[in-house]
N, C-alpha and C. Protein backbone atom coordinates (compact mmCIF):
# COMPACT_ATOMS: atom_id res chain seq x y z
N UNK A 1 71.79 99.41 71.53
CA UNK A 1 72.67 100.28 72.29
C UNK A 1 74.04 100.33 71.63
N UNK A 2 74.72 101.26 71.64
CA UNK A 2 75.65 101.52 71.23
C UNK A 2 77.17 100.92 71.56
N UNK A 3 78.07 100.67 70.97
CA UNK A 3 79.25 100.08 71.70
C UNK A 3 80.81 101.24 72.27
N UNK A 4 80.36 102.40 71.80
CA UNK A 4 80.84 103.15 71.88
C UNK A 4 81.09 103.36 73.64
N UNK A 5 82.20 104.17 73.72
CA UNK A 5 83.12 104.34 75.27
C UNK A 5 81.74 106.13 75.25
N UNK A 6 81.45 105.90 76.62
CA UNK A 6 80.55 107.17 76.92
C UNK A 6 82.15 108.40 77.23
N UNK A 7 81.76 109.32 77.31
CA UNK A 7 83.21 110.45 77.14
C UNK A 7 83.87 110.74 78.94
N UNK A 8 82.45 110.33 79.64
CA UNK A 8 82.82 110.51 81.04
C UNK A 8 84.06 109.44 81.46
N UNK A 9 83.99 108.17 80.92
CA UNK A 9 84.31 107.02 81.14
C UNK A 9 86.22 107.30 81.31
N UNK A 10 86.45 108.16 80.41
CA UNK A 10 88.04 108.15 80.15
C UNK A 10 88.94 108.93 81.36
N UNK A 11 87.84 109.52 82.25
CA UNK A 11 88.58 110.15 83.18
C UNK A 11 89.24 109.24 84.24
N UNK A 12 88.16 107.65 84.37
CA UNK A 12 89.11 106.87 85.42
C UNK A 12 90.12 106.06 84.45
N UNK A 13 90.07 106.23 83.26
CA UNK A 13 91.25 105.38 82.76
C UNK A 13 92.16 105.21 83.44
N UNK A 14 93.73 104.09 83.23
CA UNK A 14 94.61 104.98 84.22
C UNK A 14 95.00 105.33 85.31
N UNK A 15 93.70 105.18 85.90
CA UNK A 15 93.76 104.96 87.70
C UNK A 15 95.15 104.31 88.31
N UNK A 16 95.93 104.36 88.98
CA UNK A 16 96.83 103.00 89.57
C UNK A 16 96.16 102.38 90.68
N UNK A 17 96.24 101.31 90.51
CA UNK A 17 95.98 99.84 91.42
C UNK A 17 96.51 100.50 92.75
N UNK A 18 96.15 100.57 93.97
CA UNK A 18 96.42 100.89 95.24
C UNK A 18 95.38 100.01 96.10
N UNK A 19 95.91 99.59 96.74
CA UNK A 19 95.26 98.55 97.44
C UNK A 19 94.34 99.39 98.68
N UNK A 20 93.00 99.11 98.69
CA UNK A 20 92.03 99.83 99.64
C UNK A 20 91.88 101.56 98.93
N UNK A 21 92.42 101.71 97.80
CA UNK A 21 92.31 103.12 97.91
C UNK A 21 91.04 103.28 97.17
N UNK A 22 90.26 104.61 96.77
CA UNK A 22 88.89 104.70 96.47
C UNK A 22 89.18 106.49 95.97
N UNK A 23 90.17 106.53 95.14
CA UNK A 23 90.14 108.40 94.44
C UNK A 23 90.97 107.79 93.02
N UNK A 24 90.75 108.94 92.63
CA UNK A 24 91.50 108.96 91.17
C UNK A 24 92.96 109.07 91.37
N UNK A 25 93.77 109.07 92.19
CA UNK A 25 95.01 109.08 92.43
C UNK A 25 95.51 107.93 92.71
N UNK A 26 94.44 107.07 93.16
CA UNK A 26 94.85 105.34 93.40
C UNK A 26 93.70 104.85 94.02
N UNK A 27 93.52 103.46 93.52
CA UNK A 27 91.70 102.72 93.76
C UNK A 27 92.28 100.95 93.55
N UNK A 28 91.45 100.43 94.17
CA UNK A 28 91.51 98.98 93.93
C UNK A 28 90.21 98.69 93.03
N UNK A 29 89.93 97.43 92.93
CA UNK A 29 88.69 96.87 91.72
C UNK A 29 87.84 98.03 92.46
N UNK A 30 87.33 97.79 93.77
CA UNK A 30 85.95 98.31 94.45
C UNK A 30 85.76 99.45 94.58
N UNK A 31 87.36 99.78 94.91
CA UNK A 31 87.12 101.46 94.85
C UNK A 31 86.61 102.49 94.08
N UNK A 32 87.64 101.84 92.84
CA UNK A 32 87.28 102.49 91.63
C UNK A 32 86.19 102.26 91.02
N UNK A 33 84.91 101.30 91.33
CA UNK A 33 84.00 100.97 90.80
C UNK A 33 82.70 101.95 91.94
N UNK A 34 82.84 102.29 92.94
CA UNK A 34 82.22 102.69 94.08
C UNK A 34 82.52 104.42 93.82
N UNK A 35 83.94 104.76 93.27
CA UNK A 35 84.33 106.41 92.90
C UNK A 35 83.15 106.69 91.47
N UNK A 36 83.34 105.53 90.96
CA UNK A 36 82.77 105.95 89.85
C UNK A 36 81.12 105.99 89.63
N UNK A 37 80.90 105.20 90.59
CA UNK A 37 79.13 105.48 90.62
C UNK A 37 78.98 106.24 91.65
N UNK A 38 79.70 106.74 92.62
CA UNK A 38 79.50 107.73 93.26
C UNK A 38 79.44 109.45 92.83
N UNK A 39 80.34 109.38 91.88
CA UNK A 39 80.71 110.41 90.86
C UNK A 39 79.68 110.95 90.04
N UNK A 40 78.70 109.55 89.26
CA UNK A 40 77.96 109.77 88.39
C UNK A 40 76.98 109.30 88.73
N UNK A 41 76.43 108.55 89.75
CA UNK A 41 74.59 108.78 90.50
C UNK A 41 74.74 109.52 91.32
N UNK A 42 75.99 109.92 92.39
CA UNK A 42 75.47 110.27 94.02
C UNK A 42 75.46 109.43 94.73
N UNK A 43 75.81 107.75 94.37
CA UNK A 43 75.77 106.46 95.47
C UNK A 43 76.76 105.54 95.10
N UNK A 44 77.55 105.91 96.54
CA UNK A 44 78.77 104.68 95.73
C UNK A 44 78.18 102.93 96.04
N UNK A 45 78.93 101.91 95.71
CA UNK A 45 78.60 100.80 95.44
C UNK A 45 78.61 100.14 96.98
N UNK A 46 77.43 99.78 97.28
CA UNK A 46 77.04 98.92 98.36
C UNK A 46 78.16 97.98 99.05
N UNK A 47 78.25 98.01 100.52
CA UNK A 47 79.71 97.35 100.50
C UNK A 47 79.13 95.50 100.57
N UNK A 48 78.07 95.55 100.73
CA UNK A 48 77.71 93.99 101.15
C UNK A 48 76.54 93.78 100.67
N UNK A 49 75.62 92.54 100.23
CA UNK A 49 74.42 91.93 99.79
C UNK A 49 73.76 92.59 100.39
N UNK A 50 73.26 92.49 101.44
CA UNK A 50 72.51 93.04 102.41
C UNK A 50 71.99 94.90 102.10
N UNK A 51 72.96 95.43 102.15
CA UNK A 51 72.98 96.96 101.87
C UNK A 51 72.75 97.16 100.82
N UNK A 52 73.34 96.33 99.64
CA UNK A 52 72.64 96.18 98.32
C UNK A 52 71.19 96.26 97.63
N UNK A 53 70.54 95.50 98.67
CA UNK A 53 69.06 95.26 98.74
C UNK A 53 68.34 96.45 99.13
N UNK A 54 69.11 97.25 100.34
CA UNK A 54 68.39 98.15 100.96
C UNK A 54 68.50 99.64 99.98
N UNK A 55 69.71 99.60 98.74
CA UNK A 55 69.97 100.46 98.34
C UNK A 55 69.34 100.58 96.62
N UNK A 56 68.51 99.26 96.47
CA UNK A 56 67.83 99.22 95.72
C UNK A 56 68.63 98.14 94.68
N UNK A 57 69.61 97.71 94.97
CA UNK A 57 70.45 96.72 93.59
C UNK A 57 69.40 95.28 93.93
N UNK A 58 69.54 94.71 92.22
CA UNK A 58 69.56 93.56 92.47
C UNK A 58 70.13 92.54 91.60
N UNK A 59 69.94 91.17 91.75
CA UNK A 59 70.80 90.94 90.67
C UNK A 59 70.31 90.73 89.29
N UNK A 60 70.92 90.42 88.14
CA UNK A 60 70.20 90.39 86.97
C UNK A 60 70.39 89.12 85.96
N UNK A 61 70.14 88.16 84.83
CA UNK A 61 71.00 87.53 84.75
C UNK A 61 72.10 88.20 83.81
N UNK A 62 72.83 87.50 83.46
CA UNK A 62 74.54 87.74 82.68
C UNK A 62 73.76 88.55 81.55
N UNK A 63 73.49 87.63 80.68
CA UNK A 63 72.59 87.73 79.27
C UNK A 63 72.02 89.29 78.87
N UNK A 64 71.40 89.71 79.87
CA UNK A 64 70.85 91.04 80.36
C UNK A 64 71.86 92.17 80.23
N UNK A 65 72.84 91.84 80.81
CA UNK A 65 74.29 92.83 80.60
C UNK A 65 74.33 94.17 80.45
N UNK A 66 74.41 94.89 80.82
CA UNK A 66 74.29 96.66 79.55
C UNK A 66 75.07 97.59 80.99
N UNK A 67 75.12 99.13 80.07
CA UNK A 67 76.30 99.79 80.85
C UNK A 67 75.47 100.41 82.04
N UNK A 68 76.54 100.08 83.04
CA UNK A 68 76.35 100.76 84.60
C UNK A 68 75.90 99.65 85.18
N UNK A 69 76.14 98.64 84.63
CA UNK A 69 75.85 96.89 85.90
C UNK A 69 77.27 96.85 86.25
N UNK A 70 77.14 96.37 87.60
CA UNK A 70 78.24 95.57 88.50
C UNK A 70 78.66 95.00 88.03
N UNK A 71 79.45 93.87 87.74
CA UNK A 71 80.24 92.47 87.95
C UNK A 71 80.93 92.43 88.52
N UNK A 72 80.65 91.05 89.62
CA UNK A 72 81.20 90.73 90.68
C UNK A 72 81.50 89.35 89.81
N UNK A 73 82.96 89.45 90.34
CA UNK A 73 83.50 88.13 89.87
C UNK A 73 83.67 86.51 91.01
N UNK A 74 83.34 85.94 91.10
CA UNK A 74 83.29 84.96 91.86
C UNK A 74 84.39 83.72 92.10
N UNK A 75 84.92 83.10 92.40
CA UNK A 75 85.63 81.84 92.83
C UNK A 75 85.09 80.89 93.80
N UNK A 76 85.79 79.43 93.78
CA UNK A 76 85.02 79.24 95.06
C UNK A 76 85.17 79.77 96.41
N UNK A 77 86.32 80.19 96.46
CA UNK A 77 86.47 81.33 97.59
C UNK A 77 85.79 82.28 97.90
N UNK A 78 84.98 82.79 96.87
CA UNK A 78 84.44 84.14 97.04
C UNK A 78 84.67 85.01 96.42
N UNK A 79 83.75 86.14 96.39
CA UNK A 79 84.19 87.77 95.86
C UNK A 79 85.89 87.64 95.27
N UNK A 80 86.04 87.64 93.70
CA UNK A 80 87.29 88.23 93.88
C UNK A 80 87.68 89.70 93.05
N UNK A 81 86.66 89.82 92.16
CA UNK A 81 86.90 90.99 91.61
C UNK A 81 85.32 91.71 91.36
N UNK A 82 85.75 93.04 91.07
CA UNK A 82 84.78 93.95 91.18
C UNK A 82 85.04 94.92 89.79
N UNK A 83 83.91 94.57 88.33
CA UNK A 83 84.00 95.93 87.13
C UNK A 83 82.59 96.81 87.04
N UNK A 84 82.89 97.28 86.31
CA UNK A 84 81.90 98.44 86.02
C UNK A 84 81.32 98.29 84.55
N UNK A 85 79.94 97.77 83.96
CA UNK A 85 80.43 97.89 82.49
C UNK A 85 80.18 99.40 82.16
N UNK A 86 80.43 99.64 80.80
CA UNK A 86 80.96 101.17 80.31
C UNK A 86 79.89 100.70 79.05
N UNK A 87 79.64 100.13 78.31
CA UNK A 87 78.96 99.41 77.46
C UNK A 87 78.58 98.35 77.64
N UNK A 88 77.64 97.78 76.62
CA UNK A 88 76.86 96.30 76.32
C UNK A 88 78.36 94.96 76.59
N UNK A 89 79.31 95.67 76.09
CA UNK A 89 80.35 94.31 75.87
C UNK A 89 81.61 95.00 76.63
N UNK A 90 81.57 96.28 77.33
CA UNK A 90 83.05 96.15 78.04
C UNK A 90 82.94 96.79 79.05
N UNK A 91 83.58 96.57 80.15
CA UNK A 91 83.68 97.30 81.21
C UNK A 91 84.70 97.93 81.93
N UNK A 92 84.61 98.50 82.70
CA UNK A 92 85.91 99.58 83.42
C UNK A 92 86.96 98.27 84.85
N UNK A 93 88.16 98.11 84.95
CA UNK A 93 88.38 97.32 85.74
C UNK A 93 89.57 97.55 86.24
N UNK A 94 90.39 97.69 87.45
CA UNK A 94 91.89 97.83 87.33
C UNK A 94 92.18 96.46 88.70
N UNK A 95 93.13 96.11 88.37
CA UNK A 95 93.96 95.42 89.28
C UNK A 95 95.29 95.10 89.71
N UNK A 96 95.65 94.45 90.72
CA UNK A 96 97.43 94.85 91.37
C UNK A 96 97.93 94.56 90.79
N UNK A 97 99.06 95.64 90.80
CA UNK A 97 100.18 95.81 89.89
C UNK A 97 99.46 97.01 88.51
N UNK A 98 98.27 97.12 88.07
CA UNK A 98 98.09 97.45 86.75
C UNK A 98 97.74 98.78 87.02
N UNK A 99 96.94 99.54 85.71
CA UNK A 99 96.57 100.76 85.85
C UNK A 99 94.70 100.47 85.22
N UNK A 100 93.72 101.28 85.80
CA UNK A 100 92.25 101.18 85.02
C UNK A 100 92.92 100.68 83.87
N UNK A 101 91.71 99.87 83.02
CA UNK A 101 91.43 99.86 81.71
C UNK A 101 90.10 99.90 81.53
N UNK A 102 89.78 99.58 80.10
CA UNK A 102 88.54 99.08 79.72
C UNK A 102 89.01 97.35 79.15
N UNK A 103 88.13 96.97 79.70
CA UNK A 103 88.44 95.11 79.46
C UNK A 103 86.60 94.75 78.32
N UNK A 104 87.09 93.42 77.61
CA UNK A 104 85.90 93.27 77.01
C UNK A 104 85.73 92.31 77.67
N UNK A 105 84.52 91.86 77.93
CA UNK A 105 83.49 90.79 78.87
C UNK A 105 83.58 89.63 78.26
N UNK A 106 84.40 88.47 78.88
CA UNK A 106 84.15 87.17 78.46
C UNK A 106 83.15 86.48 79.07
N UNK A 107 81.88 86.15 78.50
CA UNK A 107 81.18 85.19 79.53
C UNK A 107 81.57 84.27 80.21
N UNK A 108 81.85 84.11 81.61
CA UNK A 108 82.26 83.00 81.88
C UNK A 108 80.92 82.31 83.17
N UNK A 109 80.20 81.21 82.35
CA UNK A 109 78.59 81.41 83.41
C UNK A 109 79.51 80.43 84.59
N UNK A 110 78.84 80.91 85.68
CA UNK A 110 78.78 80.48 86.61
C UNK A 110 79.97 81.43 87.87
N UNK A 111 80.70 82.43 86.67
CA UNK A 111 81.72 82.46 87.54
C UNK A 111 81.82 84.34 88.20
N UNK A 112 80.33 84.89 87.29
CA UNK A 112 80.15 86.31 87.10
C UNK A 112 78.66 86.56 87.19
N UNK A 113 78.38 87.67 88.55
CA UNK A 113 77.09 87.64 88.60
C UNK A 113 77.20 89.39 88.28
N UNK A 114 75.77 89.68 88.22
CA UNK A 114 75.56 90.99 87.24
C UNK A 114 74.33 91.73 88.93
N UNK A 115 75.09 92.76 88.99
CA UNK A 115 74.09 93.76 89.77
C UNK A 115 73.82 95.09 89.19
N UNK A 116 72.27 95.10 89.47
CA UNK A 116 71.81 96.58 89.12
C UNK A 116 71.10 97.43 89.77
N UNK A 117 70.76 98.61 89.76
CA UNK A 117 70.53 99.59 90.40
C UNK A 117 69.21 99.57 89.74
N UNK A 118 68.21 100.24 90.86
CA UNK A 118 66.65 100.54 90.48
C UNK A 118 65.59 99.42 89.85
């Protein structure tokens, strides 16, 4: 697979960080990850495990990786961030204070689980 940025990808560049928001004018991690598969399947991103299951995601391991998987980032707290990958090695991500980017994927095991569709 290719490592190349797909051409759709550049339209959420850029986004600004807005807390709860979900448009291209302002999105948080989820939003903007939920605009953008909503945009380009027709289904935005499941808000919970549960609905996940019913909407056909599941999880995958890390290793597996490739573009249009989830990452959900984890702590021991919980859920803390939400990307999109765009490719094999990078994905779409914005957070407070910042604007979208494309970020490259550091493995970090234990701390990043991978969801997929179908």
């Amino acid at each position: 697979m290719s490592n190349m940025l797909p051409s759709w990808v550049m339209r959420y560049v850029g986004v600004p960080f807005v807390e709860g928001g979900a448009d291209i004018s302002g999105a948080d991690c989820y939003g903007l990850v939920s605009l953008v598969l909503e945009d380009q399947t027709g289904a935005p991103l499941p808000r919970t495990v549960a609905d996940a299951a019913v909407f056909g995601w599941h999880p995958i391991p890390i290793g597996e990786v490739a573009a249009g998987d989830v990452l959900l980032f984890e702590h021991p707290g919980g859920l803390t961030h939400v990307g999109l990958m765009v490719t094999s090695q990078s994905y779409l991500e914005t957070r407070p204070g910042k604007f979208s980017r494309i970020a490259r994927l550091r493995h970090a095991s234990g701390r990043i689980s991978v969801w997929r569709r179908g």
